[in-house]
C-alpha atoms as a PDB file:
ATOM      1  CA  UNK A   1      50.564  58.042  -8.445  1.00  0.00           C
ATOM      2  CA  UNK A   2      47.385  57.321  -9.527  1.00  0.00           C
ATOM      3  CA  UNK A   3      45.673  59.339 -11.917  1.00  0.00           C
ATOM      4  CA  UNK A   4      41.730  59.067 -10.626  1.00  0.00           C
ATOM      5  CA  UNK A   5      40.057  62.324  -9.566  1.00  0.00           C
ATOM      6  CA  UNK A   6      37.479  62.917  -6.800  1.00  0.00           C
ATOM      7  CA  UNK A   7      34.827  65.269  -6.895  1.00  0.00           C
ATOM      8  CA  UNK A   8      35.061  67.286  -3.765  1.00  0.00           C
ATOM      9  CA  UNK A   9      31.755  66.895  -1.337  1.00  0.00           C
ATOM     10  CA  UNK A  10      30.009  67.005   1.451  1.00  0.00           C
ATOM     11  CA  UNK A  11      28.660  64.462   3.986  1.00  0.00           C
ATOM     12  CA  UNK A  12      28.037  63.541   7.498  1.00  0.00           C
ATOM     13  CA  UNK A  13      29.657  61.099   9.982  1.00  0.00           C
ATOM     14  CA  UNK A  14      27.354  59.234  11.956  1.00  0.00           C
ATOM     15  CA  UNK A  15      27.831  55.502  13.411  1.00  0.00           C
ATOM     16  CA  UNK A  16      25.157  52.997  12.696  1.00  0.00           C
ATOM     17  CA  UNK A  17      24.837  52.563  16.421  1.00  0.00           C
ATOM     18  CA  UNK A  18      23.457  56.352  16.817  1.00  0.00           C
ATOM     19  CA  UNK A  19      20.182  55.824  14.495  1.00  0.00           C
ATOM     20  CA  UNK A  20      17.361  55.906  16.579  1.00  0.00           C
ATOM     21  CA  UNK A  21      15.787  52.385  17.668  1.00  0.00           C
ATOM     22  CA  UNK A  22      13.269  51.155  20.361  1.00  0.00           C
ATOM     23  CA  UNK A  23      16.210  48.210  21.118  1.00  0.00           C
ATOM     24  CA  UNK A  24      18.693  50.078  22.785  1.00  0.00           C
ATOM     25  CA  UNK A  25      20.904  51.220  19.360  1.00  0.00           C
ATOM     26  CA  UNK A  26      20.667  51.771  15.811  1.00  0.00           C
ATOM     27  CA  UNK A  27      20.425  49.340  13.101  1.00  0.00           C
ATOM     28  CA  UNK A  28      20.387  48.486   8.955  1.00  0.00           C
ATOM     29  CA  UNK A  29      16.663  49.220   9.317  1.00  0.00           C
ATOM     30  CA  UNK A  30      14.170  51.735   8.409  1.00  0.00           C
ATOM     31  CA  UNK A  31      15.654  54.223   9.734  1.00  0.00           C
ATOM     32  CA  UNK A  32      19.243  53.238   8.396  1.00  0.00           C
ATOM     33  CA  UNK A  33      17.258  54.113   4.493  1.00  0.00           C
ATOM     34  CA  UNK A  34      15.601  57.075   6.138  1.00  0.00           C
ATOM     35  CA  UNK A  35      18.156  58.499   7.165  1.00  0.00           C
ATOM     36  CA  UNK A  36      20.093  57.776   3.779  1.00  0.00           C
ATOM     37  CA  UNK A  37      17.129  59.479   2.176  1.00  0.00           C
ATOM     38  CA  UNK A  38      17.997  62.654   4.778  1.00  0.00           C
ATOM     39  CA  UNK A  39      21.467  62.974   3.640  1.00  0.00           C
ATOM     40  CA  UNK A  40      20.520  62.410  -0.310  1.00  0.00           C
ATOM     41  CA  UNK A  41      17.806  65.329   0.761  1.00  0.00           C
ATOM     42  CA  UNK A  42      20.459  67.866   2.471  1.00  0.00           C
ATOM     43  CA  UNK A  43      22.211  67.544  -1.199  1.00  0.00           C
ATOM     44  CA  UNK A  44      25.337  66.016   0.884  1.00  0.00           C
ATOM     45  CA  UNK A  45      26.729  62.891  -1.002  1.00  0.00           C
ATOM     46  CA  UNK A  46      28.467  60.739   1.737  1.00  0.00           C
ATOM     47  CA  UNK A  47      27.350  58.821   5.298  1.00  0.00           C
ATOM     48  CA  UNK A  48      30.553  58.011   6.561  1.00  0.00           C
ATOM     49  CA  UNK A  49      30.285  55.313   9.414  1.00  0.00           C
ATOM     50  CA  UNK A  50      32.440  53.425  11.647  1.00  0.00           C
ATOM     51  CA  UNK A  51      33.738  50.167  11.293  1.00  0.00           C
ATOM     52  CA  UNK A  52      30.896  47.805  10.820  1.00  0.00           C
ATOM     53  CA  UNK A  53      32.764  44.503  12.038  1.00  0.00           C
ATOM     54  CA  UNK A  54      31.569  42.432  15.259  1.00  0.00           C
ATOM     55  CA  UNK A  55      33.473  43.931  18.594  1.00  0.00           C
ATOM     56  CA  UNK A  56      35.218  42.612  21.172  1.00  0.00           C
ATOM     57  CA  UNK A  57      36.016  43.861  25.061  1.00  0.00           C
ATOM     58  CA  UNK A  58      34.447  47.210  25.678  1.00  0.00           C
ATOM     59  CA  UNK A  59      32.490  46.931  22.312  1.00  0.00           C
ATOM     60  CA  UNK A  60      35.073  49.518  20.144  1.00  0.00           C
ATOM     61  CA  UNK A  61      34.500  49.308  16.573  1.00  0.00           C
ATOM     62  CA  UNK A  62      38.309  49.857  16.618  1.00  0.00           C
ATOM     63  CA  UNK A  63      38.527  46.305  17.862  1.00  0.00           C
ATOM     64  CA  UNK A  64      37.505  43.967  15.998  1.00  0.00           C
ATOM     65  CA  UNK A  65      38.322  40.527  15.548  1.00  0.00           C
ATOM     66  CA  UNK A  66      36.861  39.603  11.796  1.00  0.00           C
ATOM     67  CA  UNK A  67      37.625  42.448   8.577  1.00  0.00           C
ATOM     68  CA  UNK A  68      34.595  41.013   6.839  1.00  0.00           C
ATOM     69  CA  UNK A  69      31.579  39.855   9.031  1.00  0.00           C
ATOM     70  CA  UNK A  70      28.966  42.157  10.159  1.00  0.00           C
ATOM     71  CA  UNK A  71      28.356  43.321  13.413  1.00  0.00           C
ATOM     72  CA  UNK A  72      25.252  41.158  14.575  1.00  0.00           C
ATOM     73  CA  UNK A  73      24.073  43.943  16.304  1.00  0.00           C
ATOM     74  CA  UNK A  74      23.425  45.977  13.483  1.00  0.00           C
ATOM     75  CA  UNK A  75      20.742  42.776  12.350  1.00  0.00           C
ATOM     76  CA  UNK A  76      17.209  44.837  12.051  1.00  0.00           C
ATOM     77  CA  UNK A  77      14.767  43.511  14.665  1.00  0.00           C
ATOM     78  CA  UNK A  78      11.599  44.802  13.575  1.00  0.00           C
ATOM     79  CA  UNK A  79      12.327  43.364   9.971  1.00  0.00           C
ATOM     80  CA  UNK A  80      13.035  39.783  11.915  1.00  0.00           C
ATOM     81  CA  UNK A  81       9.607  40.834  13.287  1.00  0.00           C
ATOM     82  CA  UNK A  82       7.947  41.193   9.710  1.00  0.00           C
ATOM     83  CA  UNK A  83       9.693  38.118   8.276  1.00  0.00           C
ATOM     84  CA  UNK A  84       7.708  36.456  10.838  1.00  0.00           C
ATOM     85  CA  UNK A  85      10.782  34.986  12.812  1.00  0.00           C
ATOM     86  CA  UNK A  86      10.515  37.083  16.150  1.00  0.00           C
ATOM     87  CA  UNK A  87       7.333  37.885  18.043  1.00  0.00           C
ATOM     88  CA  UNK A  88       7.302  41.764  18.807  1.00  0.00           C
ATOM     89  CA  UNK A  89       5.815  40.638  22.204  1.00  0.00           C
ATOM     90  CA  UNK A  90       9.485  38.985  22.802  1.00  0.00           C
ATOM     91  CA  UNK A  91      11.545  41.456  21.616  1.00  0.00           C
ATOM     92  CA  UNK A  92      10.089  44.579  23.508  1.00  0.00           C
ATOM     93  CA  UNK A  93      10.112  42.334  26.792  1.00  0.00           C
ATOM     94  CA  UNK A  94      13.772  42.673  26.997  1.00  0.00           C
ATOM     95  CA  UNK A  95      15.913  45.250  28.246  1.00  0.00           C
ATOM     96  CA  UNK A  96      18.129  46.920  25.838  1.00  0.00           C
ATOM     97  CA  UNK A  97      19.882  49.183  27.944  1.00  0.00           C
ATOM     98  CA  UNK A  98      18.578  52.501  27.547  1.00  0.00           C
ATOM     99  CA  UNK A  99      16.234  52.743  30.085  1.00  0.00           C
ATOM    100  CA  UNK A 100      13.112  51.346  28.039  1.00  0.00           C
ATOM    101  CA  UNK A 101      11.379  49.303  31.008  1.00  0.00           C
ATOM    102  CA  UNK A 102      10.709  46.062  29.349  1.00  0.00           C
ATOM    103  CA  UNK A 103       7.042  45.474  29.103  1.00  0.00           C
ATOM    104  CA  UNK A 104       4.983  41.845  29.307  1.00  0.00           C
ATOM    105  CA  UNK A 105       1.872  41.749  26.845  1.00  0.00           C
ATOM    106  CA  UNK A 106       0.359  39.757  24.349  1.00  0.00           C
ATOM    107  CA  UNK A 107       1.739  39.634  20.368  1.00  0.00           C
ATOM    108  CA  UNK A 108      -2.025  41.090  19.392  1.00  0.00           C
ATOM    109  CA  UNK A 109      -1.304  43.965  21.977  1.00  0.00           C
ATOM    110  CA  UNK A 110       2.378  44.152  21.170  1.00  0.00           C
ATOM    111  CA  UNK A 111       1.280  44.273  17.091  1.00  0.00           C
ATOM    112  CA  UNK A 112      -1.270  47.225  17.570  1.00  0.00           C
ATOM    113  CA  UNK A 113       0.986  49.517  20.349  1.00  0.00           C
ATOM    114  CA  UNK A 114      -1.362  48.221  23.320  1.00  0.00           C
ATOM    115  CA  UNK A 115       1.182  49.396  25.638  1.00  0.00           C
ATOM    116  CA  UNK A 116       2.846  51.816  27.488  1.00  0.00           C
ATOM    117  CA  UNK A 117       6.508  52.654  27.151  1.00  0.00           C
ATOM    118  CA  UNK A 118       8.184  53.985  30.554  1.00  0.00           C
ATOM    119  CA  UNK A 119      11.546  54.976  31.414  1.00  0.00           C
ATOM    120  CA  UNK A 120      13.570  54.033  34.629  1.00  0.00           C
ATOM    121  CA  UNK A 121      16.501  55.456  35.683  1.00  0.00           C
ATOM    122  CA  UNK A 122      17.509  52.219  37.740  1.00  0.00           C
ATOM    123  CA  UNK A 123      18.424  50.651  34.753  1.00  0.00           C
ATOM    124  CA  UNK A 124      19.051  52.631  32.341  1.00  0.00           C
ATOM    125  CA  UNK A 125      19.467  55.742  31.031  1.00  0.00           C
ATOM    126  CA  UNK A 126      18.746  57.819  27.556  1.00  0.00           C
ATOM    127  CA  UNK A 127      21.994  59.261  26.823  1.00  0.00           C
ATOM    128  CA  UNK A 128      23.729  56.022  26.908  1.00  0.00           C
ATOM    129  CA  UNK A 129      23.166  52.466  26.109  1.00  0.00           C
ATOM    130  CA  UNK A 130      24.754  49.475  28.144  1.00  0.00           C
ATOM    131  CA  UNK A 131      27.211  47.396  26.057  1.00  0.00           C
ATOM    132  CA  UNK A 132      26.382  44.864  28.697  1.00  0.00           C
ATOM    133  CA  UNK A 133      22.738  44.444  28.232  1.00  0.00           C
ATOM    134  CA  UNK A 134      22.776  44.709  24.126  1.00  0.00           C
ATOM    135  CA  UNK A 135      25.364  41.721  24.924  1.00  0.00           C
ATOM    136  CA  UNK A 136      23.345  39.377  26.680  1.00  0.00           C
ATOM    137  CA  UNK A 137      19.848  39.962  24.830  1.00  0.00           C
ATOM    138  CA  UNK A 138      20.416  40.494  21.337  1.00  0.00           C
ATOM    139  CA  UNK A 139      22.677  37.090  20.869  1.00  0.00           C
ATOM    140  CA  UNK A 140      19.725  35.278  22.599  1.00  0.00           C
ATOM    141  CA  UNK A 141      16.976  36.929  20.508  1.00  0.00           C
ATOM    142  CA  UNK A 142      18.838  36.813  17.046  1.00  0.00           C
ATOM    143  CA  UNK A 143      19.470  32.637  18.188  1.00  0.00           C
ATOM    144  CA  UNK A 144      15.693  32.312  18.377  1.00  0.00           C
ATOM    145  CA  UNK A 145      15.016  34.051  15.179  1.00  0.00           C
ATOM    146  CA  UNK A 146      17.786  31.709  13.833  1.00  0.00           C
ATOM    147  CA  UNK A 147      16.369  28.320  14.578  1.00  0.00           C
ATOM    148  CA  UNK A 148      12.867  29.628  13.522  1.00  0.00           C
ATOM    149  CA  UNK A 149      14.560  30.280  10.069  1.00  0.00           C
ATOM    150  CA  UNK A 150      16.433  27.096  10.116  1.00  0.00           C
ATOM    151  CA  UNK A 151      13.295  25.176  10.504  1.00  0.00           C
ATOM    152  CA  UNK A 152      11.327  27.164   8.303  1.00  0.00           C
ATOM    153  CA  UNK A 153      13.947  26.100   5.305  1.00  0.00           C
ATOM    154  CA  UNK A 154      13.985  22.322   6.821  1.00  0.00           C
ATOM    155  CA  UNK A 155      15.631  20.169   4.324  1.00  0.00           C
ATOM    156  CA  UNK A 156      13.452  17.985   1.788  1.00  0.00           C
ATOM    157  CA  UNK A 157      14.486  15.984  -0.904  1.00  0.00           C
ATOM    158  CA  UNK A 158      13.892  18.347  -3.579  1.00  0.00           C
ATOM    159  CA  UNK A 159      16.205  21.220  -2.141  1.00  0.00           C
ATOM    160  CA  UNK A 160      19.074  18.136  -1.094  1.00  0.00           C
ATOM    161  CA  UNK A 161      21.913  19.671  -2.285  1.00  0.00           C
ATOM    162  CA  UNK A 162      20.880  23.047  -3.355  1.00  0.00           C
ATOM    163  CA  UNK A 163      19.981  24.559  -0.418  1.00  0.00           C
ATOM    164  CA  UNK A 164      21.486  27.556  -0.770  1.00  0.00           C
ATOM    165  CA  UNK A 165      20.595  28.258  -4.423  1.00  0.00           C
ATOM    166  CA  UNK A 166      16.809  27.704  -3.169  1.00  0.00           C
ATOM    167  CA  UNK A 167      17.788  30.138  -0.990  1.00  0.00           C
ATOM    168  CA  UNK A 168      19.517  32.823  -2.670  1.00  0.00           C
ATOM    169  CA  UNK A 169      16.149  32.366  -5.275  1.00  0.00           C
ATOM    170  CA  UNK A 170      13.370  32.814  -2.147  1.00  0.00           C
ATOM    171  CA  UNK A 171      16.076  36.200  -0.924  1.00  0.00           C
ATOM    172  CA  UNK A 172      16.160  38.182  -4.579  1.00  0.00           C
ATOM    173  CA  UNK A 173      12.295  36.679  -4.825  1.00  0.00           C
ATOM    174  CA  UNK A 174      11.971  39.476  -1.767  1.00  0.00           C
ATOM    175  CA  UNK A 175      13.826  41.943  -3.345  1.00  0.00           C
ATOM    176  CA  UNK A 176      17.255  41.183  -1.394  1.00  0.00           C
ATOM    177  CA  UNK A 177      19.738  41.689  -4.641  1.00  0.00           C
ATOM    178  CA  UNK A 178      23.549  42.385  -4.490  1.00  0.00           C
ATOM    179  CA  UNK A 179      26.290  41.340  -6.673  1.00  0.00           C
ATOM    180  CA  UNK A 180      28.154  39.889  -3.760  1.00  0.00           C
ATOM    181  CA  UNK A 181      25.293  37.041  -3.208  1.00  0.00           C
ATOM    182  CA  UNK A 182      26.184  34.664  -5.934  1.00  0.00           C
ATOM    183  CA  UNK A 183      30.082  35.047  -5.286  1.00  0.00           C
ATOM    184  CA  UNK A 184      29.394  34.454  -1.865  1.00  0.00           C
ATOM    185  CA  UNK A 185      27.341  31.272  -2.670  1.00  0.00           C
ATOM    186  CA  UNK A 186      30.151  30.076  -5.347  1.00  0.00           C
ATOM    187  CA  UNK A 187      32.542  29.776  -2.483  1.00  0.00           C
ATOM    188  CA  UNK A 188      30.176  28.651  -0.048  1.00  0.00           C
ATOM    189  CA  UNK A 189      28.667  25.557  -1.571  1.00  0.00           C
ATOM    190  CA  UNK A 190      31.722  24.300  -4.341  1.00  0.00           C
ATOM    191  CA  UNK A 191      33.287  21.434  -3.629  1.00  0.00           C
ATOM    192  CA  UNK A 192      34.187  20.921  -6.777  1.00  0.00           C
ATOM    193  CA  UNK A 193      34.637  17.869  -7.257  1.00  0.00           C
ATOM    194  CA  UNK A 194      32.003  16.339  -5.219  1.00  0.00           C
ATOM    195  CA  UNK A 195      29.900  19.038  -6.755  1.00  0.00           C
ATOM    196  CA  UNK A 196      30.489  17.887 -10.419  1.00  0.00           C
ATOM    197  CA  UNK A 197      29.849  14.061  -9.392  1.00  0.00           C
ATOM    198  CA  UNK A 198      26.640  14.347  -7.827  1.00  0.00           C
ATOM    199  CA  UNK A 199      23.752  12.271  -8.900  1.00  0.00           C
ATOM    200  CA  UNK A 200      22.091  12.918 -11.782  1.00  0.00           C
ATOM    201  CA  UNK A 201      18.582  12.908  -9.572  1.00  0.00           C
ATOM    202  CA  UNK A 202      20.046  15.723  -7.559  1.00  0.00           C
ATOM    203  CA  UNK A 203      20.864  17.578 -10.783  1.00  0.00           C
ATOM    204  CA  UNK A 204      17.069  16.748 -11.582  1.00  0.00           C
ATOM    205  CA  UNK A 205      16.128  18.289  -8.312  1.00  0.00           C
ATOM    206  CA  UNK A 206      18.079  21.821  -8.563  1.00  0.00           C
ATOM    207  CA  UNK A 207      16.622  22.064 -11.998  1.00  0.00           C
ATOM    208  CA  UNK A 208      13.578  22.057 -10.421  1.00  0.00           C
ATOM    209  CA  UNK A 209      14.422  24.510  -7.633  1.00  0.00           C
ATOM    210  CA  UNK A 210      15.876  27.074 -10.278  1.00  0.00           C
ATOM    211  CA  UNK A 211      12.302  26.244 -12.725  1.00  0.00           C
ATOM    212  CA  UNK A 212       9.979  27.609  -9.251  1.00  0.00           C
ATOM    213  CA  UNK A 213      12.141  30.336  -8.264  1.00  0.00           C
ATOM    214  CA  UNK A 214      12.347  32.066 -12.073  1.00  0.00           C
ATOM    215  CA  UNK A 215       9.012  31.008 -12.585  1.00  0.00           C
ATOM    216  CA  UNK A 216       8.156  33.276  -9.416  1.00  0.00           C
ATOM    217  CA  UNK A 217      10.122  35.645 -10.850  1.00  0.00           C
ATOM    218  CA  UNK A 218       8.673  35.901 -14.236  1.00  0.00           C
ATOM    219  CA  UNK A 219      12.198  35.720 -16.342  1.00  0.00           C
ATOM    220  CA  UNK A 220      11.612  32.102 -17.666  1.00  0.00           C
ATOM    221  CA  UNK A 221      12.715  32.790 -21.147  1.00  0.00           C
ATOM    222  CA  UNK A 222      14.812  33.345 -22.652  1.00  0.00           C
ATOM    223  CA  UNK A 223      18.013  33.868 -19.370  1.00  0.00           C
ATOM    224  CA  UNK A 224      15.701  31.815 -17.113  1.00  0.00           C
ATOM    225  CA  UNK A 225      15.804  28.299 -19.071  1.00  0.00           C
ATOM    226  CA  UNK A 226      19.373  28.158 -19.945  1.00  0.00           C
ATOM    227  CA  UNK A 227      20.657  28.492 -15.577  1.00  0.00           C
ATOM    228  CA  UNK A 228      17.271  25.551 -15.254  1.00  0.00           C
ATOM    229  CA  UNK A 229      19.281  22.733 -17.429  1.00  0.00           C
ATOM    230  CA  UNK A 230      23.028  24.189 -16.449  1.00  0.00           C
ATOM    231  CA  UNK A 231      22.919  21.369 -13.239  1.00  0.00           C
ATOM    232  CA  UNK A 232      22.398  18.592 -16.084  1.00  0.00           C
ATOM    233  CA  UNK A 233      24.410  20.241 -18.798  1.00  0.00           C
ATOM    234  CA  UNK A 234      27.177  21.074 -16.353  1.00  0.00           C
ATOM    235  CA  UNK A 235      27.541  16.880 -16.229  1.00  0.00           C
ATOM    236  CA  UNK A 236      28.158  16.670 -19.903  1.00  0.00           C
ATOM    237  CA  UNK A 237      30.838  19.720 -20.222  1.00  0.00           C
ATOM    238  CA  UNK A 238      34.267  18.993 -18.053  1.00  0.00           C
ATOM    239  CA  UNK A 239      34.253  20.286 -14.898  1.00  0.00           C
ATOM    240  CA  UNK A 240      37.041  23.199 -15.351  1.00  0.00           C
ATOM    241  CA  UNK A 241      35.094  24.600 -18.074  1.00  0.00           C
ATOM    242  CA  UNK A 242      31.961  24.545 -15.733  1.00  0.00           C
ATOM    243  CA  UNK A 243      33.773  25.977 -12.476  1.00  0.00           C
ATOM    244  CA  UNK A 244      35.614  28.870 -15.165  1.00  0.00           C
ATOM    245  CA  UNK A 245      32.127  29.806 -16.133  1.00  0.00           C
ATOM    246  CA  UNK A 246      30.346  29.818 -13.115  1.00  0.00           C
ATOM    247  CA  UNK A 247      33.276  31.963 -11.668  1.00  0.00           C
ATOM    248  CA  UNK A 248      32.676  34.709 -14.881  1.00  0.00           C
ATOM    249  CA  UNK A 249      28.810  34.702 -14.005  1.00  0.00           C
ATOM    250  CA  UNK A 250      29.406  35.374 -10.105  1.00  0.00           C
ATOM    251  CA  UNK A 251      31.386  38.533 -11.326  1.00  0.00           C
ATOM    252  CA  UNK A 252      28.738  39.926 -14.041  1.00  0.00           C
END
């Protein structure tokens, strides 16, 4: 048996789906970290949720059909909204299933609460959401915000071939940081052996992708310079050694 001890405490059970939203059900928003702030403030030391993988038929959390992607439906419109790759005007024109009538004004009006918000019965109701609707508006909405992304990180020739390490830069640049991003983009971009026989200009380039995003970050020197020249250095040292020590970095 196992000799680790837990400190006995108190928390609350409460699915991400029950935080209040103006889009039919709760998300990793605001209110997800307000409500974290809630629980830190009642001195309890646990949020308990329920499953938080993508559902199937009837939408059970019990049901899922990945262990390790997110539910999309848990993706935080209003911060889609403030990245600048939804229009509030589009999102509150749908209906989310609770009984929000879905309202047609401009973004300025939409932006500064220009409009009413009324409740119908014929469509919805507060004490439930439909499955249904979330279903066939929030795939839709999250697609648009998608391919407004996607073209907003439109390939050039100085991110060829380190797109997502221009990325992960522009993410933690906006305060996005886990330890799970760089393993995540270890596994995601290596293939090894194409990796370690790429041209030496699109080593050149990722050097310069890794020189703008520490720059922006203001940790040039000393950490900064030595991951700039690792794409050209990393073509000198033998490729196991390289892939062994990228591997021990993704876990620090």
């Amino acid at each position: 048996m196992s000799d680790t001890k837990f400190e006995r405490n108190a928390g609350i059970l409460m699915p991400v789906s029950s935080l209040p939203s103006p889009y039919g059900i709760g998300t990793f928003g605001k209110d997800a970290y307000d409500f974290v702030t809630f629980v830190k403030e009642c001195n309890h030391k646990y949020w308990q949720v329920l499953p938080l993988g993508p559902t199937t038929y009837g939408d059970s959390p019990y049901q899922s059909y990945s262990a390790f992607a997110g539910n999309p439906y848990f993706v935080d419109l209003d911060m889609l909204i403030e990245a600048g790759f939804l229009l509030k005007s589009e999102v509150i024109s749908r209906d989310w299933g609770d009984g929000i009538v879905p309202v047609n004004v401009s973004e300025d009006d939409a932006v500064n609460g220009r409009f009413g918000t009324y409740r119908d019965g014929n469509i919805g109701d507060e004490r439930y959401v439909s499955y249904e609707k979330i279903y066939n508006n929030r795939f839709d909405i999250l697609r648009i915000a998608y391919n407004r992304f996607k073209a907003a990180c439109a390939e050039s020739k100085k991110t060829l071939r380190c797109e997502d390490y221009e990325l992960f830069m522009r993410l933690f640049g906006l305060g996005y940081k886990g330890y799970n991003i760089q393993k995540t983009l270890l596994y995601y971009r290596v293939d090894r052996k194409k990796y370690h026989t790429r041209s030496w200009i699109n080593r050149f380039r990722e050097g310069q992708v890794r020189y703008e995003g520490f720059r922006g970050l203001g940790i040039l020197w000393p950490k900064g310079w030595l991951y700039i020249f690792r794409p050209i250095a990393s073509r000198i040292v033998p490729s196991a050694l390289t892939a062994k020590a990228k591997e021990r970095i993704a876990e620090l």
